[in-house]
N, C-alpha and C. Protein backbone atom coordinates (compact mmCIF):
# COMPACT_ATOMS: atom_id res chain seq x y z
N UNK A 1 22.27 -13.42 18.78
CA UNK A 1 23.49 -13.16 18.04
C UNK A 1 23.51 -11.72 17.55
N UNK A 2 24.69 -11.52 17.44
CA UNK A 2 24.62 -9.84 17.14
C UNK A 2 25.91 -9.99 15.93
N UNK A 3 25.53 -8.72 15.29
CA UNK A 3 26.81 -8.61 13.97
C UNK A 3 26.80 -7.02 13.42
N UNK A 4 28.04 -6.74 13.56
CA UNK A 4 28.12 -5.25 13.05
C UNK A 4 27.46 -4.92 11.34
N UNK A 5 27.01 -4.09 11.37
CA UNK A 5 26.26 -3.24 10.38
C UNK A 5 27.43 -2.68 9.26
N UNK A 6 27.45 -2.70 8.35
CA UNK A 6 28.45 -2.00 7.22
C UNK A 6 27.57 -0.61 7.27
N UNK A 7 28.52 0.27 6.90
CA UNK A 7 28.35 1.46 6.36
C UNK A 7 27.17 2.00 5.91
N UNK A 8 27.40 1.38 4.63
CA UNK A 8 25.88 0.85 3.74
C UNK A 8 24.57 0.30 4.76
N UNK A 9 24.98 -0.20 5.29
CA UNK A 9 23.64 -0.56 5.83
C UNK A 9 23.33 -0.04 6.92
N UNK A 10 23.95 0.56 7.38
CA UNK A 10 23.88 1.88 8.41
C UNK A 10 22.70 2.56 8.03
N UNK A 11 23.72 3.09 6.92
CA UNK A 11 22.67 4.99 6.15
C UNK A 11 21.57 4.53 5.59
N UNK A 12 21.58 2.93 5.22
CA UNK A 12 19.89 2.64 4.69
C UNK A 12 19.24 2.43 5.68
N UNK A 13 19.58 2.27 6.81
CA UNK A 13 18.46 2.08 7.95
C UNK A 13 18.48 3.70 8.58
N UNK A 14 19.15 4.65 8.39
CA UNK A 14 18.89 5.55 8.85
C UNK A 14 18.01 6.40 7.62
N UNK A 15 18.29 6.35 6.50
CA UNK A 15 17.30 6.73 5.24
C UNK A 15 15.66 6.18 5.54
N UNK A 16 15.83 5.24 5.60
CA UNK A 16 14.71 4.18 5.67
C UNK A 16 13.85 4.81 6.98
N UNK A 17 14.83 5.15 8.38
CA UNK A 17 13.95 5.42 9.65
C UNK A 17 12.64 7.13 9.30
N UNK A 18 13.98 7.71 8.45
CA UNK A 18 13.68 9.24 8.27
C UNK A 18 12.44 9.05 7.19
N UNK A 19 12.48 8.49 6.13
CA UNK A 19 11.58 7.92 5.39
C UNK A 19 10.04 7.46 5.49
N UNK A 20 10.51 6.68 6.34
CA UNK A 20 9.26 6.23 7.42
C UNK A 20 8.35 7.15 8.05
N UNK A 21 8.96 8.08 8.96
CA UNK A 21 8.42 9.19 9.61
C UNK A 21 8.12 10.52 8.93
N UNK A 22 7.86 10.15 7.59
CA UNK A 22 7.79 10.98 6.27
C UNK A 22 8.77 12.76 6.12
N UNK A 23 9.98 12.30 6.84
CA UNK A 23 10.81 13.33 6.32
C UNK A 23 11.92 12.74 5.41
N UNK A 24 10.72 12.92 4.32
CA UNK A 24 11.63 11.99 2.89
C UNK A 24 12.82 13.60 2.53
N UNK A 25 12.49 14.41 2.87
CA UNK A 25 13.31 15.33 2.03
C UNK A 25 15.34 15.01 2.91
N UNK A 26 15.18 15.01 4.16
CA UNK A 26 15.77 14.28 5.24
C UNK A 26 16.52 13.33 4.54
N UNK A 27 15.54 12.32 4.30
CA UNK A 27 16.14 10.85 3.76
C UNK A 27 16.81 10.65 3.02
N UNK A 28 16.46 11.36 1.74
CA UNK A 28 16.97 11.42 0.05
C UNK A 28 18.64 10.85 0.19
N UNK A 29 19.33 12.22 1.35
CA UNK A 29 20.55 12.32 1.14
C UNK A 29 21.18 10.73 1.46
N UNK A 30 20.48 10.09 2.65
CA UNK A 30 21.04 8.97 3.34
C UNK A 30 20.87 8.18 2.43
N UNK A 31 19.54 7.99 1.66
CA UNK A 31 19.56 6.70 0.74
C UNK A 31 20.39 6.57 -0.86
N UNK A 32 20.86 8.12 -0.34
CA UNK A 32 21.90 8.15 -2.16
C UNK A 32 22.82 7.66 -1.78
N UNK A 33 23.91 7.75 -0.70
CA UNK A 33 25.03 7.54 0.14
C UNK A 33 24.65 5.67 0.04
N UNK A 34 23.46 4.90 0.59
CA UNK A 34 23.58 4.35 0.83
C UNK A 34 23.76 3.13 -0.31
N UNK A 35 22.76 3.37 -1.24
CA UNK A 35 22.86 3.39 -2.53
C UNK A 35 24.26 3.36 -3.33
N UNK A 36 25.48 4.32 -3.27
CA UNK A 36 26.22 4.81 -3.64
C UNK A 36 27.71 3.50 -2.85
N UNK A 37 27.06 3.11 -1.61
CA UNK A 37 27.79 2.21 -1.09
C UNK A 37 27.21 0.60 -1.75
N UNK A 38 25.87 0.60 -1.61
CA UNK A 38 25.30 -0.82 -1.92
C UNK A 38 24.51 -0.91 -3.25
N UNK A 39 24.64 -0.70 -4.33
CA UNK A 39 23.33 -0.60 -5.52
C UNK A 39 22.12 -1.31 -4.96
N UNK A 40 22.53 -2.52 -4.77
CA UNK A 40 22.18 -3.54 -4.73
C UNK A 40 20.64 -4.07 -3.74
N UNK A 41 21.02 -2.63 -2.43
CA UNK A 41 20.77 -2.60 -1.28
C UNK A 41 18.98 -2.87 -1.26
N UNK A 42 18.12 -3.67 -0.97
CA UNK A 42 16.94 -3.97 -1.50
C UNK A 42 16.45 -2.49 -0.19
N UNK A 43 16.65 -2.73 0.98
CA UNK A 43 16.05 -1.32 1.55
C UNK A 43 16.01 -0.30 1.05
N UNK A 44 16.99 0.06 0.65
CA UNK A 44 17.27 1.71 0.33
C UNK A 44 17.06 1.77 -1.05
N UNK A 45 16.84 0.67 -1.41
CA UNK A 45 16.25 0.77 -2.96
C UNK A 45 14.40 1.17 -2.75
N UNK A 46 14.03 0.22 -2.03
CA UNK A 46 12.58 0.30 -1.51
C UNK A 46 11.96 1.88 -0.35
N UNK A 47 13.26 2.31 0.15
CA UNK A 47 12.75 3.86 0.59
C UNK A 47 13.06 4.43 -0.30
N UNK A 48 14.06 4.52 -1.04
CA UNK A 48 14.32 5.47 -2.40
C UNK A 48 12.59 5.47 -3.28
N UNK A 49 12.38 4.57 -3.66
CA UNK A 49 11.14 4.23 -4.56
C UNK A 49 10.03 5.17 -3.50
N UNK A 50 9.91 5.03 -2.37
CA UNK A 50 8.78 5.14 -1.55
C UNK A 50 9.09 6.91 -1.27
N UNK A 51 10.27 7.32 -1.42
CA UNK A 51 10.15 8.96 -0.91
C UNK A 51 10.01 9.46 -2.57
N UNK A 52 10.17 9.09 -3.94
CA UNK A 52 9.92 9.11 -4.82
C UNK A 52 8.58 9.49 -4.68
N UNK A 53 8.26 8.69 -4.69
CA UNK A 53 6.55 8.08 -4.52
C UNK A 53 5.59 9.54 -3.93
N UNK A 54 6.34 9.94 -2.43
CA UNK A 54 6.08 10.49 -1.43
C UNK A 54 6.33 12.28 -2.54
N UNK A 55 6.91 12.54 -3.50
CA UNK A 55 7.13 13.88 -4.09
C UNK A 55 6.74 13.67 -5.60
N UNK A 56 5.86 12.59 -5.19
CA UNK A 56 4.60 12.74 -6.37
C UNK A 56 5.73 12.46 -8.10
N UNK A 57 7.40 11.61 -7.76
CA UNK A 57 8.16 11.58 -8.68
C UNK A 57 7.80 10.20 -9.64
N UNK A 58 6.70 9.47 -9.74
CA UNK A 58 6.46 8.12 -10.07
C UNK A 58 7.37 7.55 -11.17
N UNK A 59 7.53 8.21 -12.16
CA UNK A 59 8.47 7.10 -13.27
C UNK A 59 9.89 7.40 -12.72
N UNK A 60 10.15 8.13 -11.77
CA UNK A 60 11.73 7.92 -11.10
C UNK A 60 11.51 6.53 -10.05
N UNK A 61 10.08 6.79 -9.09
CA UNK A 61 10.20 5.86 -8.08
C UNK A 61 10.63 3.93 -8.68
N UNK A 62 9.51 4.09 -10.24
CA UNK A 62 9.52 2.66 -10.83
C UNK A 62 10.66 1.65 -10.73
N UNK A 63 11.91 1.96 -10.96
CA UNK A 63 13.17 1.71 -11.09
C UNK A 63 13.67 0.66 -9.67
N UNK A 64 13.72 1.56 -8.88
CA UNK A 64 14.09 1.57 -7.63
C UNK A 64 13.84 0.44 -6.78
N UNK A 65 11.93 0.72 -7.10
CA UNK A 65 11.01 -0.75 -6.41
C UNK A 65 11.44 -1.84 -7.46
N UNK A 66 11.62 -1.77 -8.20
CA UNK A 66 11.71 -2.92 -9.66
C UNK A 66 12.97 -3.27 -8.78
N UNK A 67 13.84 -3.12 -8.78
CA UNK A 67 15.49 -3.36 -8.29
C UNK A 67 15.29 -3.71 -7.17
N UNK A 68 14.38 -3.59 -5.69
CA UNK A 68 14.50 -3.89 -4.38
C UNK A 68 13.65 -5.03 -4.70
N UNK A 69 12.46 -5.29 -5.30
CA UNK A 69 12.21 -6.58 -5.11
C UNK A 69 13.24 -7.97 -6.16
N UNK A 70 13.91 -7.34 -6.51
CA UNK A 70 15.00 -7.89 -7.56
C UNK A 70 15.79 -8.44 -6.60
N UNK A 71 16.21 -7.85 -5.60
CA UNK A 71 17.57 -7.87 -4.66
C UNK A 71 17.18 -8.78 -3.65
N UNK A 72 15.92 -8.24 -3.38
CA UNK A 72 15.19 -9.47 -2.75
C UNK A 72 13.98 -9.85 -1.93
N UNK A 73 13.76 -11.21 -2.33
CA UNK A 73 12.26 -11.23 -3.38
C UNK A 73 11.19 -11.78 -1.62
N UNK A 74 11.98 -11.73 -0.57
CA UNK A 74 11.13 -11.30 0.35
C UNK A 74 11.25 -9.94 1.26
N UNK A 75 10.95 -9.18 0.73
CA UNK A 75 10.93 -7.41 1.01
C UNK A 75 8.99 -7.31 0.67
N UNK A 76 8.46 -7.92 1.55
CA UNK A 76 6.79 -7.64 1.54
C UNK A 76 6.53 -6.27 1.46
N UNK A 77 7.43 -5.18 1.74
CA UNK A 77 7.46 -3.94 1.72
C UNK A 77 7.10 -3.22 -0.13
N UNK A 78 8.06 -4.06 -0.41
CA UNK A 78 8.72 -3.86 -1.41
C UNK A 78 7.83 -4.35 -2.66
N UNK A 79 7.28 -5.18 -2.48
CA UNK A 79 6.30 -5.79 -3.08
C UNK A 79 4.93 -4.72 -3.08
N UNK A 80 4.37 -4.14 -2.08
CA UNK A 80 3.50 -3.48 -1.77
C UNK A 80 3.38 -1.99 -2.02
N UNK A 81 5.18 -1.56 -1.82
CA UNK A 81 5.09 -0.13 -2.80
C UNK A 81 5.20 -0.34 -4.21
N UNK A 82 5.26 -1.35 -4.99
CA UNK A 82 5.48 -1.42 -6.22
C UNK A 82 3.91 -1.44 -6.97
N UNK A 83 3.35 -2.41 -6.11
CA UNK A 83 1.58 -2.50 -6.29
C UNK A 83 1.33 -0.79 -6.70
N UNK A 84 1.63 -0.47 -4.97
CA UNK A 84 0.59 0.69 -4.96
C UNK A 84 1.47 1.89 -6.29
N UNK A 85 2.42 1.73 -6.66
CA UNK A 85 2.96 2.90 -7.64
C UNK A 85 2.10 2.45 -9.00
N UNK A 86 2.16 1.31 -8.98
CA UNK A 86 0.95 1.04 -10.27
C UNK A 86 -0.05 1.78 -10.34
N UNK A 87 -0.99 1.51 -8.97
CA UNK A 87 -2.18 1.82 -9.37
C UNK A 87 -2.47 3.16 -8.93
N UNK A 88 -1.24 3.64 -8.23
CA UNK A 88 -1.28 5.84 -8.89
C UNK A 88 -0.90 6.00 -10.34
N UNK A 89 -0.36 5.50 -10.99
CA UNK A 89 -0.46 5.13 -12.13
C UNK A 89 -1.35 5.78 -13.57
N UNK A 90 -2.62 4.97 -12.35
CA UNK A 90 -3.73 4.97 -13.08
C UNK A 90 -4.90 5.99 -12.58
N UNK A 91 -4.39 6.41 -11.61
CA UNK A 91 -5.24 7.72 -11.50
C UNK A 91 -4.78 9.36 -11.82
N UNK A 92 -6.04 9.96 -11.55
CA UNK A 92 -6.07 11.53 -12.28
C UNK A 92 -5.28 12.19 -10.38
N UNK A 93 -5.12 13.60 -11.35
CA UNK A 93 -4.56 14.15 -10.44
C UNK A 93 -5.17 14.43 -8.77
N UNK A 94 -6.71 13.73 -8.73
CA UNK A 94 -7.69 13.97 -7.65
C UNK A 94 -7.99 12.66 -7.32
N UNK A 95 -6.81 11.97 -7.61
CA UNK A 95 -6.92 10.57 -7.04
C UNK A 95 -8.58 9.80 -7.70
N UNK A 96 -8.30 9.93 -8.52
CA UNK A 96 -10.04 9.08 -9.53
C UNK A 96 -9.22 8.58 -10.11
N UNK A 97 -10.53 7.18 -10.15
CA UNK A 97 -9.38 6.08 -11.61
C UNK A 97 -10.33 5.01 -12.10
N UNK A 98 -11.07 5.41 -13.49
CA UNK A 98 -12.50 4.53 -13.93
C UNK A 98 -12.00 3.12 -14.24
N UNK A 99 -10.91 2.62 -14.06
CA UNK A 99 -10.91 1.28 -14.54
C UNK A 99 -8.74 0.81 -14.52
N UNK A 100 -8.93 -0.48 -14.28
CA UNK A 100 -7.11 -0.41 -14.42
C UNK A 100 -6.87 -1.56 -15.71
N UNK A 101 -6.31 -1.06 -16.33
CA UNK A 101 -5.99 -2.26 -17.83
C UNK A 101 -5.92 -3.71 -16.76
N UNK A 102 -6.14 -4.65 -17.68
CA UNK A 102 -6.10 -6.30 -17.46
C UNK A 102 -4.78 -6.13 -16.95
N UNK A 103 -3.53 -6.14 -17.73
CA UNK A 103 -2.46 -6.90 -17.77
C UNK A 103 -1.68 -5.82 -16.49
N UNK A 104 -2.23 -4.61 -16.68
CA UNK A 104 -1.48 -3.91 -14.69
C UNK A 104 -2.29 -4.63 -13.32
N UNK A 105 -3.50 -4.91 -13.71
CA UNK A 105 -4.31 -5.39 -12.54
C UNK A 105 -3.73 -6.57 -12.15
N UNK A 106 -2.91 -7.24 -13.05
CA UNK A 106 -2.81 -9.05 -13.09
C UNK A 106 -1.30 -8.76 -12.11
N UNK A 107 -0.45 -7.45 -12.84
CA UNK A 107 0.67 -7.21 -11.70
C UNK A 107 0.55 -6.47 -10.27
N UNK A 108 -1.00 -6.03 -10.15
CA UNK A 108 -0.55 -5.43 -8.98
C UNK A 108 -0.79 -7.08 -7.96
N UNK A 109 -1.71 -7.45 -8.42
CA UNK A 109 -2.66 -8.80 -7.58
C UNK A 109 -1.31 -9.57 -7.25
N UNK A 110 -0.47 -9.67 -8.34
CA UNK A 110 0.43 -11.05 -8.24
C UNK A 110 1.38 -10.10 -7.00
N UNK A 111 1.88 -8.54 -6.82
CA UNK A 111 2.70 -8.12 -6.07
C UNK A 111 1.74 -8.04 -4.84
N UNK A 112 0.99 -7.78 -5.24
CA UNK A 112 0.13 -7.60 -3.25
C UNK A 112 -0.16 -9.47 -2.78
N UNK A 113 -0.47 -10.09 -3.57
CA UNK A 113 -1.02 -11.87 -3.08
C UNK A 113 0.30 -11.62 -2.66
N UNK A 114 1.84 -11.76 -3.25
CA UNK A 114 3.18 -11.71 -2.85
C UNK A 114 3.39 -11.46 -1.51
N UNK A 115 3.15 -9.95 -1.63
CA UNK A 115 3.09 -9.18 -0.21
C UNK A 115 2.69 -9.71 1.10
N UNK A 116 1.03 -10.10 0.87
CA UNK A 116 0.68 -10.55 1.66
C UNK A 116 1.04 -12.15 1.98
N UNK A 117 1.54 -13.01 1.10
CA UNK A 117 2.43 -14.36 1.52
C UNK A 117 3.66 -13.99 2.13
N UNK A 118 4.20 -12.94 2.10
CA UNK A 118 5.83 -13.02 2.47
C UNK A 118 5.00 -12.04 4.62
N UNK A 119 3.80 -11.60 4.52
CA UNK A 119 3.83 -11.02 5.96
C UNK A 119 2.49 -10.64 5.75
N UNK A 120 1.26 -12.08 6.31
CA UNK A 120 0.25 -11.63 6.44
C UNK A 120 -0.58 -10.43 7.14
N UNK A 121 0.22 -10.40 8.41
CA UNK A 121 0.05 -9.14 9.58
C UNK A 121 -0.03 -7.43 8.81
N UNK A 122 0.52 -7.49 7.59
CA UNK A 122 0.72 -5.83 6.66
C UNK A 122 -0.93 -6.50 6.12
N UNK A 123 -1.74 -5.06 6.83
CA UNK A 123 -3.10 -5.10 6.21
C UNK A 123 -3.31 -4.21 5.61
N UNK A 124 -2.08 -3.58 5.04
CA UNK A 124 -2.41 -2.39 3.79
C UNK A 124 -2.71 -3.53 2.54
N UNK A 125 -1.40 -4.33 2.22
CA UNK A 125 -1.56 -5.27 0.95
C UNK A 125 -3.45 -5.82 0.90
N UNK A 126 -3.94 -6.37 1.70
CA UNK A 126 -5.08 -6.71 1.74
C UNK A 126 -6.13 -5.48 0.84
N UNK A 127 -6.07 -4.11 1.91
CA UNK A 127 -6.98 -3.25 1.32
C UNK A 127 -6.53 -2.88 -0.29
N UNK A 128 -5.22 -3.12 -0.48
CA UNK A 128 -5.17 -1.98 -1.70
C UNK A 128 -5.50 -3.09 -2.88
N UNK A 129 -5.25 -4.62 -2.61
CA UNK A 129 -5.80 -5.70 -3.06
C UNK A 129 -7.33 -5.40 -3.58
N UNK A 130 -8.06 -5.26 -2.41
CA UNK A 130 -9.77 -4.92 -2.65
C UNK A 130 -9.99 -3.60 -3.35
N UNK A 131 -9.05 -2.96 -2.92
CA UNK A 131 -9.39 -1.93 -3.92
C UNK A 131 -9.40 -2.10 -5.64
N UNK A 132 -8.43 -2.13 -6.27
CA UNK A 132 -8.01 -2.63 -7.15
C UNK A 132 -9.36 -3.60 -7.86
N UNK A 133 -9.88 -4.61 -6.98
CA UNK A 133 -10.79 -5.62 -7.45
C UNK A 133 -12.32 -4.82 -7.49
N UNK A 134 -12.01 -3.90 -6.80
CA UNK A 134 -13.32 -2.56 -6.81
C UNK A 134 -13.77 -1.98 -7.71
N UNK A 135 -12.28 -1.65 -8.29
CA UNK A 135 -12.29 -0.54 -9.58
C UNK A 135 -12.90 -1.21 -10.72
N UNK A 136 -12.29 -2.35 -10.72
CA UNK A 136 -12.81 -3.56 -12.29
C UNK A 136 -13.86 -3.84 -11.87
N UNK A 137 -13.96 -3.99 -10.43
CA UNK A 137 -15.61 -4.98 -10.43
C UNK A 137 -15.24 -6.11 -10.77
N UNK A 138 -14.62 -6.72 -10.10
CA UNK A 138 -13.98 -8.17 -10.22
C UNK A 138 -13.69 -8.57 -8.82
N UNK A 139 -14.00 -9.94 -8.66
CA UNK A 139 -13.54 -10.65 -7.64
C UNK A 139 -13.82 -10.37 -6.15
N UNK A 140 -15.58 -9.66 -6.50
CA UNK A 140 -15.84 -8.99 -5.38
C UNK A 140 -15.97 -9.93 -3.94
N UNK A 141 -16.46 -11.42 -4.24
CA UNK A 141 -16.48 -11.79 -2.59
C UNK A 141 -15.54 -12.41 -2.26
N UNK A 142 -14.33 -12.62 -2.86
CA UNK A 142 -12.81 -12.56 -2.74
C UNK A 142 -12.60 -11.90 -1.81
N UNK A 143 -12.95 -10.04 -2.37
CA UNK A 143 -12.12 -9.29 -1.62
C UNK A 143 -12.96 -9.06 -0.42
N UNK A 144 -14.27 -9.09 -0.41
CA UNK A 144 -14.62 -9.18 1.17
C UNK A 144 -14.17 -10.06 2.35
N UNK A 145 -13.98 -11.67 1.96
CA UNK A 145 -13.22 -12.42 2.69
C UNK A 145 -11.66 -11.94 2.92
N UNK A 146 -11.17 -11.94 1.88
CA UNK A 146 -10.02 -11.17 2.19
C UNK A 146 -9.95 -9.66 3.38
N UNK A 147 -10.58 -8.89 3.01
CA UNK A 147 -10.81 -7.83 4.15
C UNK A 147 -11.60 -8.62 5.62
N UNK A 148 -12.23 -9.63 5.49
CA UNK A 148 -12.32 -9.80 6.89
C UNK A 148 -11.18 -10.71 7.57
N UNK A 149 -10.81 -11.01 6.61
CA UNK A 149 -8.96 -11.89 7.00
C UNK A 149 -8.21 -10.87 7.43
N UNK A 150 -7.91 -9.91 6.62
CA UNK A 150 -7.19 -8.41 7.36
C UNK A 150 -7.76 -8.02 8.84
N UNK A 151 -9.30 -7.65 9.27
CA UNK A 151 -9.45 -7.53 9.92
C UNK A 151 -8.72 -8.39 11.12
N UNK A 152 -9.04 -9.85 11.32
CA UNK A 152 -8.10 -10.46 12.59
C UNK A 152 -6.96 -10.32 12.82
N UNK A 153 -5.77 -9.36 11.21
CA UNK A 153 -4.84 -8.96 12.17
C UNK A 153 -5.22 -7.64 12.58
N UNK A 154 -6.36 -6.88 12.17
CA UNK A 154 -6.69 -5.52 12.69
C UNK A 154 -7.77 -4.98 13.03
N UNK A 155 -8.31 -5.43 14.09
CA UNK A 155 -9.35 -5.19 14.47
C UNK A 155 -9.90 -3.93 15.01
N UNK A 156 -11.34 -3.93 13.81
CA UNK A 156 -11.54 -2.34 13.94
C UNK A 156 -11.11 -1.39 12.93
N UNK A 157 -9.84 -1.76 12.60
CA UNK A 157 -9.83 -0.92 11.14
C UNK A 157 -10.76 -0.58 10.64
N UNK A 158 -10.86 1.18 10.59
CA UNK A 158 -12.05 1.80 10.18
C UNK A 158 -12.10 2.25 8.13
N UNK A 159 -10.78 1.92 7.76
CA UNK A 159 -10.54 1.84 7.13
C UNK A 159 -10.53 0.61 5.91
N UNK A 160 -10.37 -0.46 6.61
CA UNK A 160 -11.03 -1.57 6.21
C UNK A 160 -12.08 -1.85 5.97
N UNK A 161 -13.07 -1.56 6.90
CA UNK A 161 -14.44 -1.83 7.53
C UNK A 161 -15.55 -0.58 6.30
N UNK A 162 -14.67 0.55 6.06
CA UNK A 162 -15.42 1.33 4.68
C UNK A 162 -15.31 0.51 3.48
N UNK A 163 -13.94 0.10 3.09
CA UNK A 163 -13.48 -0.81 2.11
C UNK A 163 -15.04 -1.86 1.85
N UNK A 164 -15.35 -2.64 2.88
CA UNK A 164 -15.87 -3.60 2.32
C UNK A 164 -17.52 -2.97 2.68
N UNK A 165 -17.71 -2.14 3.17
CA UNK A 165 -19.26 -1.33 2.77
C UNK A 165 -19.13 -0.89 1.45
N UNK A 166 -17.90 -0.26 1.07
CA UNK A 166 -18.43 0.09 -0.63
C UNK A 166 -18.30 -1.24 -1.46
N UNK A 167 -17.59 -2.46 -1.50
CA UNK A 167 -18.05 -3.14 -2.28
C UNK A 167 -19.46 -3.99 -1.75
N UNK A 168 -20.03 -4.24 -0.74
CA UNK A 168 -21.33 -4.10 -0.39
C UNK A 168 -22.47 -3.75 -0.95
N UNK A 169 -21.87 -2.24 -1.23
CA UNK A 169 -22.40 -1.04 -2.07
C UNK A 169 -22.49 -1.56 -3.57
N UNK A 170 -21.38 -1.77 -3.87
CA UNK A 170 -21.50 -1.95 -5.12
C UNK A 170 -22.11 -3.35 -5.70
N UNK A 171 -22.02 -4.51 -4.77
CA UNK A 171 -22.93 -5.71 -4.88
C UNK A 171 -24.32 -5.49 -4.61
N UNK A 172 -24.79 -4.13 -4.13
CA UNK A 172 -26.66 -3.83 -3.62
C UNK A 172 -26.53 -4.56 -2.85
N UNK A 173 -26.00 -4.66 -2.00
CA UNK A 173 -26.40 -5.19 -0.50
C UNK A 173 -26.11 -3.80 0.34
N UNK A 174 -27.57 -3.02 -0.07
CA UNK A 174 -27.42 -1.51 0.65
C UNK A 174 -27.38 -2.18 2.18
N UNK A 175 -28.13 -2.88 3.23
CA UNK A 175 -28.71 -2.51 4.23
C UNK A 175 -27.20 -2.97 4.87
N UNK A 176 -26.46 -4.22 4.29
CA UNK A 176 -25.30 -4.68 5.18
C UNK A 176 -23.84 -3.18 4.70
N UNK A 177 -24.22 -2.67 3.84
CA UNK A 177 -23.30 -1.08 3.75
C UNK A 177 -23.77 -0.20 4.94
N UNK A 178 -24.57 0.24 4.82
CA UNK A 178 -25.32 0.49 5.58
C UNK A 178 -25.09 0.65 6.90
N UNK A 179 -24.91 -0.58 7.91
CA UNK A 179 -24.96 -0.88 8.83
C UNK A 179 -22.94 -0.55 9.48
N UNK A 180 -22.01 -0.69 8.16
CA UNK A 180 -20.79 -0.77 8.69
C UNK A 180 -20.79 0.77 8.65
N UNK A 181 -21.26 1.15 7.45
CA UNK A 181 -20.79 2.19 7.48
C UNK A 181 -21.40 3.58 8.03
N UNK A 182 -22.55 3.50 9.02
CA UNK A 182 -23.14 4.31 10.17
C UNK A 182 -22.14 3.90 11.49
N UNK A 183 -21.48 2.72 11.72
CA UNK A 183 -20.71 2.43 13.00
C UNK A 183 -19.86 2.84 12.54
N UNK A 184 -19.35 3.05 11.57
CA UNK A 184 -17.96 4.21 11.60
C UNK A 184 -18.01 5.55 11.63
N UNK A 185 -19.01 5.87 10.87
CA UNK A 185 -19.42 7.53 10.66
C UNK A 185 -19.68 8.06 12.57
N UNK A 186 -20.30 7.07 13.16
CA UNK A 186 -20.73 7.07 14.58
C UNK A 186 -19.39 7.65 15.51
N UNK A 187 -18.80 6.39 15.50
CA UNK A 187 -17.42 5.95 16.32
C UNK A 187 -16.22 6.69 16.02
N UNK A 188 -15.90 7.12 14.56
CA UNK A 188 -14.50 8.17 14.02
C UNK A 188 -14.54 9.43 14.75
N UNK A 189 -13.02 9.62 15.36
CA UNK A 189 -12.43 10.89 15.56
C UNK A 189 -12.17 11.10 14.39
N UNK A 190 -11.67 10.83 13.34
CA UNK A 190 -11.03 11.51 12.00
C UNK A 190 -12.16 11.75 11.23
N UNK A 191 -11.60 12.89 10.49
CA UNK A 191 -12.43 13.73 9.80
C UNK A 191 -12.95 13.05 8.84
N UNK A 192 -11.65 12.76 8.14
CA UNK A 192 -11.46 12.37 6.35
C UNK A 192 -11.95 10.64 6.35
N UNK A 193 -12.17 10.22 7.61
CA UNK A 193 -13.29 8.77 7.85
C UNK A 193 -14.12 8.94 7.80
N UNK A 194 -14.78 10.27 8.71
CA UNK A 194 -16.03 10.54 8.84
C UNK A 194 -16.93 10.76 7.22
N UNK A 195 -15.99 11.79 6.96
CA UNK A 195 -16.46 12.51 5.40
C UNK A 195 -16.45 11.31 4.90
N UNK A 196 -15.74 10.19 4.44
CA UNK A 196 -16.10 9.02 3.31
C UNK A 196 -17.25 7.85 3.93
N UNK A 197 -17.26 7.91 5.38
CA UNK A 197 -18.29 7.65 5.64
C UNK A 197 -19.92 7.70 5.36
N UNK A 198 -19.86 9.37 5.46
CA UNK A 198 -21.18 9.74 5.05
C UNK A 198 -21.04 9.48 3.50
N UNK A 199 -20.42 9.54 2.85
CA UNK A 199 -20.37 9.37 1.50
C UNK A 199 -20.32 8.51 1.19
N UNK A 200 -20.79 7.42 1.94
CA UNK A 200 -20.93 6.00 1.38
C UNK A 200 -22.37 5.53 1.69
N UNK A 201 -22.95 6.59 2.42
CA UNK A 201 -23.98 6.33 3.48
C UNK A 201 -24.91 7.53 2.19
């Protein structure tokens, strides 16, 4: 079945495409227009929040994501940039962050568990999940099962696969850190894998 597109939902999928391919500066204009046609519009509410996000604007982005998962409440997207604006939140300008209050940790968990119920296959919600449970030191073999649940939709994620060597790490189970995290340091073309590699190693 096919059905014509309104206006509005045009320029949010064209905001949203430009967005995506991180020419948020591009986007801005489409998602005000689109916005300007739909308030309401849970996409262009959720790239608005996310090119926010993307120019380092956080208490503008808050709004935006608050309103797209408002509009509607299966946008797994939407759910997942709201998490992650939290917990920049809580870090310093070099991306460090010694601990996240109780009552933000309890909202990012409930928006990423969300996330990941509305579209298990998004294995960002998973990692930024473990992360989060990293920082507190909470709920550590949670989040390892959980990261090897991510893994079967992503196998190989080298990014994942560091994730659960540092909580490894942080449970003293050096030799099983250890072991993931020399097969990545090994196997990475990327730099910035390699480097957190050895730095876990």
């Amino acid at each position: 079945k096919v059905s014509p597109l309104s206006e509005g939902e045009t320029t949010a999928y064209l905001g949203d495409l430009l967005a995506n391919t991180r020419r948020v500066e591009d986007a801005e204009p489409y998602l005000q227009k689109a916005l300007a046609l739909d308030p309401n519009s849970s996409m262009a509410n959720n790239s608005m929040g996310f090119v926010k996000m993307r120019q380092r604007k956080y208490p503008e982005a808050k709004p935006y994501l608050e309103k797209a998962i408002s509009a509607d409440s299966k946008n797994h997207l939407a759910f997942y940039n709201y998490a992650f604006l939290l917990s920049r939140e809580g870090q310093d300008e070099f991306g460090y962050v010694r601990s996240f209050p109780a009552e933000k940790a309890a909202k990012m968990r409930e928006a990423l568990n969300k996330s990941i119920q509305l579209n298990p296959a998004y294995t960002e919600s998973y990692e930024l999940l473990a992360f989060v449970n990293l920082v507190n030191n909470e709920q550590l073999n949670e989040s390892v099962q959980l990261l090897k649940k991510a893994l079967t939709h992503q196998p190989g994620d080298e990014q994942i696969i560091l994730r659960i060597a540092e909580i490894l790490s942080r449970q003293e189970r050096f030799d099983d850190a250890k072991i993931l995290a020399e097969r990545v340091a090994k196997a990475t073309t990327e730099p910035d894998i390699k480097s957190r590699a050895d730095g876990i190693l």
